[in-house]
PDB file of N, CA and C in Angstrom:
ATOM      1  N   UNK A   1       0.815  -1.197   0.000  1.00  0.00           N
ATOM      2  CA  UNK A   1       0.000   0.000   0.000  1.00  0.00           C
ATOM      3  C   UNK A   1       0.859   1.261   0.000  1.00  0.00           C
ATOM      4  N   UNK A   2       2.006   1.481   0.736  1.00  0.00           N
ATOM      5  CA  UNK A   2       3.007   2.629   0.546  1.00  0.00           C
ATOM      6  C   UNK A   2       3.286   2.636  -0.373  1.00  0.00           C
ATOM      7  N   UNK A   3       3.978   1.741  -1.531  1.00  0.00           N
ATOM      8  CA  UNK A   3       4.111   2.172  -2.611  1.00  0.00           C
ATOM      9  C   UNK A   3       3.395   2.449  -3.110  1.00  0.00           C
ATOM     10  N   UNK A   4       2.180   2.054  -3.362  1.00  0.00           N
ATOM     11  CA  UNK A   4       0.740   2.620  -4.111  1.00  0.00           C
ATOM     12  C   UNK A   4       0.641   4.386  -4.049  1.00  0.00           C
ATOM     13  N   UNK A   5       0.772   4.304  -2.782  1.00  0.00           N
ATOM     14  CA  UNK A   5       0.200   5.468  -1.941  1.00  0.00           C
ATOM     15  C   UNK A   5       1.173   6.648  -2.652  1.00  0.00           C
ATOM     16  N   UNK A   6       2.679   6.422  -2.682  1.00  0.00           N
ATOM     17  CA  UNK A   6       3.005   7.035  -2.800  1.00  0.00           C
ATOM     18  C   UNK A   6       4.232   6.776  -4.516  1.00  0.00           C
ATOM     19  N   UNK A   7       3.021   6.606  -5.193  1.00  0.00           N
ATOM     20  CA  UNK A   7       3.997   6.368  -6.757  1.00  0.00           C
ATOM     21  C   UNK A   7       4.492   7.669  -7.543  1.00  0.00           C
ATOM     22  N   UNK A   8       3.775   8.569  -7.400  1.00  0.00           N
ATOM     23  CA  UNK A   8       3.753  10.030  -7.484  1.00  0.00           C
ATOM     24  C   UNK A   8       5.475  10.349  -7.447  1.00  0.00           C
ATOM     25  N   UNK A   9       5.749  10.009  -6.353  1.00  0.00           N
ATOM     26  CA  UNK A   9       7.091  10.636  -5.307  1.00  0.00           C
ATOM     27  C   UNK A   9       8.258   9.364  -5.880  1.00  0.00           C
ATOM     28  N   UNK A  10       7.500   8.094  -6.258  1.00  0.00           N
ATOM     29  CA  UNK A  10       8.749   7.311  -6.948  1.00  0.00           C
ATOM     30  C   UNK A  10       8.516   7.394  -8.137  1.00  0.00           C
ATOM     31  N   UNK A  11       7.952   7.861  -9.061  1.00  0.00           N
ATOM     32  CA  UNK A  11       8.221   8.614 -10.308  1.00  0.00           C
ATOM     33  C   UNK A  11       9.240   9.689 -10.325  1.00  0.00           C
ATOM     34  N   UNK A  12       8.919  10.172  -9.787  1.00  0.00           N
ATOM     35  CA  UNK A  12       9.715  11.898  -9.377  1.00  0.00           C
ATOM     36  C   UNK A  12      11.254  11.540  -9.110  1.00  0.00           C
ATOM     37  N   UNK A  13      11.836  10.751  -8.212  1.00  0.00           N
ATOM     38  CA  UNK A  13      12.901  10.195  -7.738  1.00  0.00           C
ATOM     39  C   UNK A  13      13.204   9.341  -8.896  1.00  0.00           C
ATOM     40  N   UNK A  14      12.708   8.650  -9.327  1.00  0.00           N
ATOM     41  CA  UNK A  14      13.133   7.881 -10.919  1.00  0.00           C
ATOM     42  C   UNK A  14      14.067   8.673 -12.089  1.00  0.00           C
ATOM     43  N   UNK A  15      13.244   9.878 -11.992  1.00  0.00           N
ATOM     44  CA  UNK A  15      13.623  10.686 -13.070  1.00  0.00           C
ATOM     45  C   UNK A  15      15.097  11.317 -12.604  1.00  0.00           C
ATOM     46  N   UNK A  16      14.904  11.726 -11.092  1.00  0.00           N
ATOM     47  CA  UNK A  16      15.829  12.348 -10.335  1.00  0.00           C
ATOM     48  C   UNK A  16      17.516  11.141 -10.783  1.00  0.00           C
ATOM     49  N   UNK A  17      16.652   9.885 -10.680  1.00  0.00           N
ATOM     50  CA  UNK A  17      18.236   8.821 -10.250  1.00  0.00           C
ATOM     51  C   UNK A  17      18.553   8.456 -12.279  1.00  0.00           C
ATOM     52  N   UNK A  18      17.772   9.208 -12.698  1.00  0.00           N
ATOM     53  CA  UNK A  18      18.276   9.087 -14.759  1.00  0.00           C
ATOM     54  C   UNK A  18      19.023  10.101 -14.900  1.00  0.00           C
ATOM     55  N   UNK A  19      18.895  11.408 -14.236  1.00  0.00           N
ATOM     56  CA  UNK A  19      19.200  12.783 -14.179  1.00  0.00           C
ATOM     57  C   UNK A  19      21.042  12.135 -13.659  1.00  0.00           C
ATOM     58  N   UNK A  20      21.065  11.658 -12.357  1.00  0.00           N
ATOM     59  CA  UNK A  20      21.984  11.264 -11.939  1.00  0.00           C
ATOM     60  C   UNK A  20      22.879  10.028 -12.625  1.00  0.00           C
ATOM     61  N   UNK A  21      22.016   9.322 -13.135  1.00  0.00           N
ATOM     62  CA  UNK A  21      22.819   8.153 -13.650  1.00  0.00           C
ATOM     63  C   UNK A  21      24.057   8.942 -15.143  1.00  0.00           C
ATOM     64  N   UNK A  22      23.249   9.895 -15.427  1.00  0.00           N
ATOM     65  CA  UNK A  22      23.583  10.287 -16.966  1.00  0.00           C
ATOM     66  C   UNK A  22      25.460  10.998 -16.826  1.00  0.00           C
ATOM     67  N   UNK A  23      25.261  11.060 -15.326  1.00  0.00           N
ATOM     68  CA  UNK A  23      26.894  11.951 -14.728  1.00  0.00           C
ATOM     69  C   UNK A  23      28.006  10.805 -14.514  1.00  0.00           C
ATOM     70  N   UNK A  24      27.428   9.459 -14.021  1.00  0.00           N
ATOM     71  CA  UNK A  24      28.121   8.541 -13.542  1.00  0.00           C
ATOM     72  C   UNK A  24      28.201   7.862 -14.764  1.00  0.00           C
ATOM     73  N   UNK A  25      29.734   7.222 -14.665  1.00  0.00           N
ATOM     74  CA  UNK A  25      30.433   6.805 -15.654  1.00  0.00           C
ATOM     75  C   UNK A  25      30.849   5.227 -15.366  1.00  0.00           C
ATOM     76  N   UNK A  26      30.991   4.888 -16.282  1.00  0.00           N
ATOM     77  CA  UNK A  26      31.936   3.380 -15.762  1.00  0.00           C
ATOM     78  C   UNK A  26      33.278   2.967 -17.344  1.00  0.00           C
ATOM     79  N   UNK A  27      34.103   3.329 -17.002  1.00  0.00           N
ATOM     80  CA  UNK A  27      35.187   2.981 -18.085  1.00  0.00           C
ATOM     81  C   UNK A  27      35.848   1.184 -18.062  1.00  0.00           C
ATOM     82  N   UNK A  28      35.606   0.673 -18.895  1.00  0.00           N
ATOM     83  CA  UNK A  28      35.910  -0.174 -19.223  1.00  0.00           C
ATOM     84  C   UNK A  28      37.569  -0.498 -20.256  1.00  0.00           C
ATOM     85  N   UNK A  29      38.411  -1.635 -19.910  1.00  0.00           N
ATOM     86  CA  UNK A  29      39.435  -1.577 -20.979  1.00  0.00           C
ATOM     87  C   UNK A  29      39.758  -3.023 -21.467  1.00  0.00           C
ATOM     88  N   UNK A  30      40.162  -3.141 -22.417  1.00  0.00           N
ATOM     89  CA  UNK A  30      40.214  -4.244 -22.703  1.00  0.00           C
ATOM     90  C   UNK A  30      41.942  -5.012 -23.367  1.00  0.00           C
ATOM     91  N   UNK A  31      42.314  -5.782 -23.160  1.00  0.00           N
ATOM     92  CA  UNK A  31      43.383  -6.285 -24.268  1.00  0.00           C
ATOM     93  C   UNK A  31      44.966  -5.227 -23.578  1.00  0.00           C
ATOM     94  N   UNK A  32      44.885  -4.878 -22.389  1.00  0.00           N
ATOM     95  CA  UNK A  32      46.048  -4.151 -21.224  1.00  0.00           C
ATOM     96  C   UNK A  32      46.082  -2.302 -22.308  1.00  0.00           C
ATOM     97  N   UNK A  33      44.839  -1.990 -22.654  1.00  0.00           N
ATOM     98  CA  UNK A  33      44.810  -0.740 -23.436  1.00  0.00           C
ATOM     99  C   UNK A  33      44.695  -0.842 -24.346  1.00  0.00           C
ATOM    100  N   UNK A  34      44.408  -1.483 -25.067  1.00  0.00           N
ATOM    101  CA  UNK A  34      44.505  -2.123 -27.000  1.00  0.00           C
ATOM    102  C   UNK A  34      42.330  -1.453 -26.853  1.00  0.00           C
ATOM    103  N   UNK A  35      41.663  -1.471 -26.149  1.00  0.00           N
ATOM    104  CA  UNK A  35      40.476  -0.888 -26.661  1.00  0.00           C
ATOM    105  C   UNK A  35      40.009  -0.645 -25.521  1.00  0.00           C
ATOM    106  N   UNK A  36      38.937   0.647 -24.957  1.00  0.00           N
ATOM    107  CA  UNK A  36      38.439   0.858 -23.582  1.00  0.00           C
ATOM    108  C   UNK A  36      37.341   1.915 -24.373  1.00  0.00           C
ATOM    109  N   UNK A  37      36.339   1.562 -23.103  1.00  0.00           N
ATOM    110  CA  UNK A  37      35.051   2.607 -23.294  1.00  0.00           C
ATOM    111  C   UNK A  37      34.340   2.920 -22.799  1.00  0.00           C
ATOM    112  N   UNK A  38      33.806   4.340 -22.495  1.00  0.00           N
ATOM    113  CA  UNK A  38      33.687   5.036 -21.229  1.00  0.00           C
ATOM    114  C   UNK A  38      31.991   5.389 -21.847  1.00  0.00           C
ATOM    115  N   UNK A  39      31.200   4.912 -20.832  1.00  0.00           N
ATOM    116  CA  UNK A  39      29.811   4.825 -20.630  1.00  0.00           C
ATOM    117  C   UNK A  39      29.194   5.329 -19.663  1.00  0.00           C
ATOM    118  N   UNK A  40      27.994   6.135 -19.637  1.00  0.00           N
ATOM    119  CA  UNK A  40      27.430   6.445 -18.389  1.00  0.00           C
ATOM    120  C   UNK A  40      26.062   5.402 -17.812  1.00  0.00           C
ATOM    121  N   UNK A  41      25.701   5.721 -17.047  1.00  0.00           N
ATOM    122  CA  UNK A  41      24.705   4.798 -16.120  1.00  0.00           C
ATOM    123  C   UNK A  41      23.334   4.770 -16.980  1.00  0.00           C
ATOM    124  N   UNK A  42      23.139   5.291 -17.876  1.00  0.00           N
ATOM    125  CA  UNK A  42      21.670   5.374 -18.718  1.00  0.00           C
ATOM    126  C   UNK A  42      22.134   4.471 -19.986  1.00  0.00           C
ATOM    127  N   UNK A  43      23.286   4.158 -20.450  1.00  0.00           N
ATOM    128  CA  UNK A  43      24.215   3.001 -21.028  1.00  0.00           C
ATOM    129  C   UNK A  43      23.948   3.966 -22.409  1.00  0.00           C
ATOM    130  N   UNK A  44      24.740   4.944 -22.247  1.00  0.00           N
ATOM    131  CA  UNK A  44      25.112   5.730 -23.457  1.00  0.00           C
ATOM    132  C   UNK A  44      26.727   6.046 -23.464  1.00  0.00           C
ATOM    133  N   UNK A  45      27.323   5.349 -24.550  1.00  0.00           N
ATOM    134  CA  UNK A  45      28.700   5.703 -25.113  1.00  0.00           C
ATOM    135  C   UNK A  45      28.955   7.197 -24.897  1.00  0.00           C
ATOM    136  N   UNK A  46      29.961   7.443 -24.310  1.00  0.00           N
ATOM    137  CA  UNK A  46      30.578   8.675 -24.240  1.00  0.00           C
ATOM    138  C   UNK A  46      31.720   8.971 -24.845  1.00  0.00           C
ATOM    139  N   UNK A  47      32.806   7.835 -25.299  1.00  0.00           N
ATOM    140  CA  UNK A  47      34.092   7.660 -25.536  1.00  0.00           C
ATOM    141  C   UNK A  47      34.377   6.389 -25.890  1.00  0.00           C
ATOM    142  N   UNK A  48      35.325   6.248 -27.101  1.00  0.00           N
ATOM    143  CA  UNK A  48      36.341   5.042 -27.117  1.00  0.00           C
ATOM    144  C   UNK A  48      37.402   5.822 -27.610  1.00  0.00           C
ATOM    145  N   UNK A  49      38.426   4.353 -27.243  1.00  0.00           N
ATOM    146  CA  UNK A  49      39.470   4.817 -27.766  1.00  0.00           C
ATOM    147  C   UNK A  49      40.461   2.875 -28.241  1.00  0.00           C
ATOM    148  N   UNK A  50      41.091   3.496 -29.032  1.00  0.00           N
ATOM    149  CA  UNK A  50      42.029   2.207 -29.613  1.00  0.00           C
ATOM    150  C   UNK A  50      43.097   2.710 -29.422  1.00  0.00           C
ATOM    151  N   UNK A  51      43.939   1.947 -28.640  1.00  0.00           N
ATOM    152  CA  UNK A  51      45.527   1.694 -28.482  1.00  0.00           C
ATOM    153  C   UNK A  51      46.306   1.486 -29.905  1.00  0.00           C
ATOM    154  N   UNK A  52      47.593   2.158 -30.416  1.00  0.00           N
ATOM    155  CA  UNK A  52      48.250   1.253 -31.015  1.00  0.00           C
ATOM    156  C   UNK A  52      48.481   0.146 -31.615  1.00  0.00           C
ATOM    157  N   UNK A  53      48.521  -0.559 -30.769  1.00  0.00           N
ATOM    158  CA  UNK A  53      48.025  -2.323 -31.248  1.00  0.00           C
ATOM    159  C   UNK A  53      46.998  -2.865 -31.579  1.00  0.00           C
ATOM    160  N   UNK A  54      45.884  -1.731 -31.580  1.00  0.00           N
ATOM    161  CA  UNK A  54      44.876  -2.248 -32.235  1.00  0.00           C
ATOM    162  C   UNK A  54      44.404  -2.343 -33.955  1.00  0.00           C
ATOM    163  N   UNK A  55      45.158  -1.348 -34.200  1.00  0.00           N
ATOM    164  CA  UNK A  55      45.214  -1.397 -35.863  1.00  0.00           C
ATOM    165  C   UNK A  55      46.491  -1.894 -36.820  1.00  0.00           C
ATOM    166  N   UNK A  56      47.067  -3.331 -35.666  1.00  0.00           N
ATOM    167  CA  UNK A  56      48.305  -4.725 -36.638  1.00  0.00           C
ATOM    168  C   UNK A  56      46.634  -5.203 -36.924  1.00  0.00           C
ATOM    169  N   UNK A  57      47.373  -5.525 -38.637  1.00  0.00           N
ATOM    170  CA  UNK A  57      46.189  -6.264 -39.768  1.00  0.00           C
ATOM    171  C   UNK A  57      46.246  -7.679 -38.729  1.00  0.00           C
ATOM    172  N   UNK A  58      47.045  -8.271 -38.027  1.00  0.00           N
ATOM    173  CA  UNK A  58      46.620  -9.472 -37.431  1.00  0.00           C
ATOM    174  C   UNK A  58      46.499  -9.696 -36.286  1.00  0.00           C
ATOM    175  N   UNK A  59      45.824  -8.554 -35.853  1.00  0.00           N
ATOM    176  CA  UNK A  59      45.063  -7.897 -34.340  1.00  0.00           C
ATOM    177  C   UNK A  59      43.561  -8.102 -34.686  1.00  0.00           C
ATOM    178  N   UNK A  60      43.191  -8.417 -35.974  1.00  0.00           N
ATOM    179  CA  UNK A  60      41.954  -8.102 -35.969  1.00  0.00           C
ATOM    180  C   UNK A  60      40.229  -8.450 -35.072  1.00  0.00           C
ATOM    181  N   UNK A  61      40.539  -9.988 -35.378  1.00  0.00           N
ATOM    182  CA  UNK A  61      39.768 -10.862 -34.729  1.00  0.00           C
ATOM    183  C   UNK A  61      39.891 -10.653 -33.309  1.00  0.00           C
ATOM    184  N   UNK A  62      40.928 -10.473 -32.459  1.00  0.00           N
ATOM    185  CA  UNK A  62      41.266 -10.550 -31.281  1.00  0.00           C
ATOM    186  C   UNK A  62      40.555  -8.807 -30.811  1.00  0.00           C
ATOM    187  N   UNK A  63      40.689  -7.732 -31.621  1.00  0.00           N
ATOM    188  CA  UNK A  63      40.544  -6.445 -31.441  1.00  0.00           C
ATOM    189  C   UNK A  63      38.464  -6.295 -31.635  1.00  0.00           C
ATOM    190  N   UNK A  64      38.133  -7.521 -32.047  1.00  0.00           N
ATOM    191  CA  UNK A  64      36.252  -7.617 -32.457  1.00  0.00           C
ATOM    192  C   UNK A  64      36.015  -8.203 -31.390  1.00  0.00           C
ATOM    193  N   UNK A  65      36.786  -9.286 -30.779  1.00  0.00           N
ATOM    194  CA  UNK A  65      35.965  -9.774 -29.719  1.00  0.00           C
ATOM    195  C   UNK A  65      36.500  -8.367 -28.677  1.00  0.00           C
ATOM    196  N   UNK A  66      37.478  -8.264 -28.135  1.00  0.00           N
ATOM    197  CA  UNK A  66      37.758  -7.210 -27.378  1.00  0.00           C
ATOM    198  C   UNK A  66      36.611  -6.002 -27.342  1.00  0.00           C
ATOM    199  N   UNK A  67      36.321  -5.464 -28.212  1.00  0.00           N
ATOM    200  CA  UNK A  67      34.973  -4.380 -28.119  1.00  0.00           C
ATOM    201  C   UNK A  67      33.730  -5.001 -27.990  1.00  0.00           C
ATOM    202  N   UNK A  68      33.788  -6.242 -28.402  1.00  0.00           N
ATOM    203  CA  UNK A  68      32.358  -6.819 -28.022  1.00  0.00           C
ATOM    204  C   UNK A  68      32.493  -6.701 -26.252  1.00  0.00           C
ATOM    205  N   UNK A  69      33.471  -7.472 -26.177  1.00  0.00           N
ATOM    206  CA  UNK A  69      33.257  -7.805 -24.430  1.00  0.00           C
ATOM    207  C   UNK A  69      33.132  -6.633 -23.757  1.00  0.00           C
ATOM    208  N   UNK A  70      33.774  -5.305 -23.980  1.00  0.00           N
ATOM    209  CA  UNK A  70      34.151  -4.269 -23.460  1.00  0.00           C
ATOM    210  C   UNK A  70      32.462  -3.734 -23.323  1.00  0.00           C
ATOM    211  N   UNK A  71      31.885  -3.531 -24.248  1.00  0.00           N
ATOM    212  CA  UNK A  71      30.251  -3.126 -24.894  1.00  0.00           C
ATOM    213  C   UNK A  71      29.720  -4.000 -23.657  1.00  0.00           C
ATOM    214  N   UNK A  72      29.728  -5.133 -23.774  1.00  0.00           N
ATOM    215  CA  UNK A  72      29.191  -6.144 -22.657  1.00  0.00           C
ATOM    216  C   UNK A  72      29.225  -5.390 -21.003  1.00  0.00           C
ATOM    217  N   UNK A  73      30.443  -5.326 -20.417  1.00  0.00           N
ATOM    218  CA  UNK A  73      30.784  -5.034 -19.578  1.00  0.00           C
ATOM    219  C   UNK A  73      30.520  -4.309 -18.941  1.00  0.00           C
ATOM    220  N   UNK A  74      30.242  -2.683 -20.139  1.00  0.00           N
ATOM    221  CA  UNK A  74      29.947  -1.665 -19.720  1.00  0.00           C
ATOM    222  C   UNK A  74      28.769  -1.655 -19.632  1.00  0.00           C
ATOM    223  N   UNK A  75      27.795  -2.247 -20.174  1.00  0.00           N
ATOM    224  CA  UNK A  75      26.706  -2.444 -20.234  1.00  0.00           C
ATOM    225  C   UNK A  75      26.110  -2.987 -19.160  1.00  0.00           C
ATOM    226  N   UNK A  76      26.786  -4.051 -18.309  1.00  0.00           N
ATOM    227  CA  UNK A  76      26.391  -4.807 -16.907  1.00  0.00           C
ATOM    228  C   UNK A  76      26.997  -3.710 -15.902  1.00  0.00           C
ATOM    229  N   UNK A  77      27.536  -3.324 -16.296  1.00  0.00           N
ATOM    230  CA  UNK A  77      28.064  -2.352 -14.893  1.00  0.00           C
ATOM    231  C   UNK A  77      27.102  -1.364 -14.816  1.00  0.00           C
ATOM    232  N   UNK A  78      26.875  -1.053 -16.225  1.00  0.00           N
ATOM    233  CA  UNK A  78      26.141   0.381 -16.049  1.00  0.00           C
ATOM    234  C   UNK A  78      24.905  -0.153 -15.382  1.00  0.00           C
ATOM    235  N   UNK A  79      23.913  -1.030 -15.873  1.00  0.00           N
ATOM    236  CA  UNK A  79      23.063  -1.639 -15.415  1.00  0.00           C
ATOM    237  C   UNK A  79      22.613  -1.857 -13.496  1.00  0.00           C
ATOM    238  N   UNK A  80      24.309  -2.102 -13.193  1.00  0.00           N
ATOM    239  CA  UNK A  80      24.265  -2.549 -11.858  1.00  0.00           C
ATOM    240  C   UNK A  80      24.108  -1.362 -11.034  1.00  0.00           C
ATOM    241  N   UNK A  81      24.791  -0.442 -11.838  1.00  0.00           N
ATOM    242  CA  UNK A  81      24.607   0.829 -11.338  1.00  0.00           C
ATOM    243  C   UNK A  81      22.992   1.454 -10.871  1.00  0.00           C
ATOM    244  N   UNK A  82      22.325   1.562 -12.196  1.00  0.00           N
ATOM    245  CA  UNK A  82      20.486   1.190 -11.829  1.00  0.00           C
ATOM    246  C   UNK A  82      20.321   0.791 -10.984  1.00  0.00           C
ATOM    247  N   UNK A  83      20.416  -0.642 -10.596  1.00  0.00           N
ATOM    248  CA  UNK A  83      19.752  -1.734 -10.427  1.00  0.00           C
ATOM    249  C   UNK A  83      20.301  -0.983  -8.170  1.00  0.00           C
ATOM    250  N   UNK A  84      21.647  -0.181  -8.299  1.00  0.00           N
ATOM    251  CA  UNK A  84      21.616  -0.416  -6.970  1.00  0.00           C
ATOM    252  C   UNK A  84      21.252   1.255  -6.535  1.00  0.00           C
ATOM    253  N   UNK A  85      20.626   2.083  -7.591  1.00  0.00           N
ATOM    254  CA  UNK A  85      20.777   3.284  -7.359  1.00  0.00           C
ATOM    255  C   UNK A  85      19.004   3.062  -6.861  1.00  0.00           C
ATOM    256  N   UNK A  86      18.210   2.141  -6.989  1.00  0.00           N
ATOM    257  CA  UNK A  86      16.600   1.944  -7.689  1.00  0.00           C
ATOM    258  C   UNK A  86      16.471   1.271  -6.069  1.00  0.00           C
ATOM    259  N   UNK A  87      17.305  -0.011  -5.820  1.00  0.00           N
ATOM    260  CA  UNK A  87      17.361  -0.683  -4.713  1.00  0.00           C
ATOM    261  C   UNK A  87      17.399   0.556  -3.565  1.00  0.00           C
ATOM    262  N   UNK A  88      17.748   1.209  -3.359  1.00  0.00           N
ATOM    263  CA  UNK A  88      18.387   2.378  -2.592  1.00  0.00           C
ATOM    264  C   UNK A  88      16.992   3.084  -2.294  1.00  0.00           C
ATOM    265  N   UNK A  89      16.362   3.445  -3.444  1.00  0.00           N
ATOM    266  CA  UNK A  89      14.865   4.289  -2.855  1.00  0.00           C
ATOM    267  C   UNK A  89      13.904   3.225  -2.798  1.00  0.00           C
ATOM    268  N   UNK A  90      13.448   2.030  -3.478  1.00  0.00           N
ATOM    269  CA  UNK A  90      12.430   1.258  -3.013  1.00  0.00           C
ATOM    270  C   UNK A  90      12.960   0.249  -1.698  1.00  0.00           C
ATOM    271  N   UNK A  91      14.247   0.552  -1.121  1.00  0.00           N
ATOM    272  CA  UNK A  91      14.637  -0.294  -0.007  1.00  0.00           C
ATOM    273  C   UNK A  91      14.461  -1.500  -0.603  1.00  0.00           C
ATOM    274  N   UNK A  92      14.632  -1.912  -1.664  1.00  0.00           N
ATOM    275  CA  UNK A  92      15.001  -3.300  -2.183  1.00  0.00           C
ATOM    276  C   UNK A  92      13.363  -3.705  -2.613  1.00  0.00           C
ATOM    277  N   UNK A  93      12.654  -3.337  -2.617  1.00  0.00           N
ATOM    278  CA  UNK A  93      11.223  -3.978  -3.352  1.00  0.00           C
ATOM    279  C   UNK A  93      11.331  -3.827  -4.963  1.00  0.00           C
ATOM    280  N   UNK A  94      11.231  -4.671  -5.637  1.00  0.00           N
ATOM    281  CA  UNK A  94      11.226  -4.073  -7.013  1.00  0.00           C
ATOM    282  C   UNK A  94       9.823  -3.779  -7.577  1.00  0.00           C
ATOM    283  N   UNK A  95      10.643  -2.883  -8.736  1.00  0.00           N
ATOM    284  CA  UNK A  95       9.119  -2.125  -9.503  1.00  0.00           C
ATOM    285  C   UNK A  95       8.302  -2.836 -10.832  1.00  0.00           C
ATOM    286  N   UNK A  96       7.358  -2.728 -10.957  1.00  0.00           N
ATOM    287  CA  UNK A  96       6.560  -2.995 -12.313  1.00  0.00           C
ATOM    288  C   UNK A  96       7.868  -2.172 -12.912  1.00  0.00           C
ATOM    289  N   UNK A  97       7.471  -2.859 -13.970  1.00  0.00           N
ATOM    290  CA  UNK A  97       8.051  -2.155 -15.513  1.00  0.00           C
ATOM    291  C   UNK A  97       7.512  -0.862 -15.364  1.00  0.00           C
ATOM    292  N   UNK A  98       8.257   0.318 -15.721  1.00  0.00           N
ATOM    293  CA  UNK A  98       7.729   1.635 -15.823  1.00  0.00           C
ATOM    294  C   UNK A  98       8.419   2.303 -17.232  1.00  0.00           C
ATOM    295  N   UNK A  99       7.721   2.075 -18.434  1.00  0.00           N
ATOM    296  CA  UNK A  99       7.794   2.633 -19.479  1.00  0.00           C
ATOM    297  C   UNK A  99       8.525   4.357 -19.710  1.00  0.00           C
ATOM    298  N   UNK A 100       9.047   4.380 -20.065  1.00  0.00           N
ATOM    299  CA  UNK A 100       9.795   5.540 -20.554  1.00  0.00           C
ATOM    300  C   UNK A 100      11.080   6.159 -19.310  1.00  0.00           C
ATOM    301  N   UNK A 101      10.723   5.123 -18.536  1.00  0.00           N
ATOM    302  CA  UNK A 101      11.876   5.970 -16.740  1.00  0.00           C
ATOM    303  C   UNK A 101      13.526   5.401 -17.114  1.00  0.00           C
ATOM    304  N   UNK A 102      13.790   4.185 -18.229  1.00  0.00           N
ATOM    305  CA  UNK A 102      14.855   3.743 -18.788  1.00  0.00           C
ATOM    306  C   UNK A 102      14.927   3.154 -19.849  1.00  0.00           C
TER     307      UNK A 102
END
């Protein structure tokens, strides 16, 4: 019933913790600097960058999975980031799906 009562005020705070997520970052690297990529908490690319060694013609294959995983990574982190920024105002209850809040 509190949450019911008061969805109004966790809408409002939703928007507040997207507002916030969009500042927080999580950089990822891959291959000891050969590829890294810097993402914020709403899982929007902000930055890459390729090392040196990433453009030997027989780096290639090794340099595709490397950005895949990196994409991956940043993607679960950023996520976790949500997942503990959300935990934090519902004190750990989770929410219905709420269309357009991510």
């Amino acid at each position: 019933m509190f949450l019911v009562n008061n969805m109004g005020a966790i809408i409002t705070e939703m928007h507040k913790i997207q507002q916030e997520l969009s500042k927080k970052t999580v950089e990822i690297s891959e291959g000891e600097g050969v590829f890294s990529i810097v993402m914020n908490g709403r899982q929007e690319v902000l930055g890459v960058k390729f090392g040196p060694e990433a453009f030997k013609p027989d780096n290639i294959d090794a340099l595709e999975l490397m950005v895949a995983s990196a994409f991956n990574r940043a993607i679960d982190e950023s996520r976790q980031m949500l997942k503990n920024e959300v935990t934090k105002l519902t004190g750990g209850m989770s929410l219905p799906n709420m269309p357009d809040l991510f």
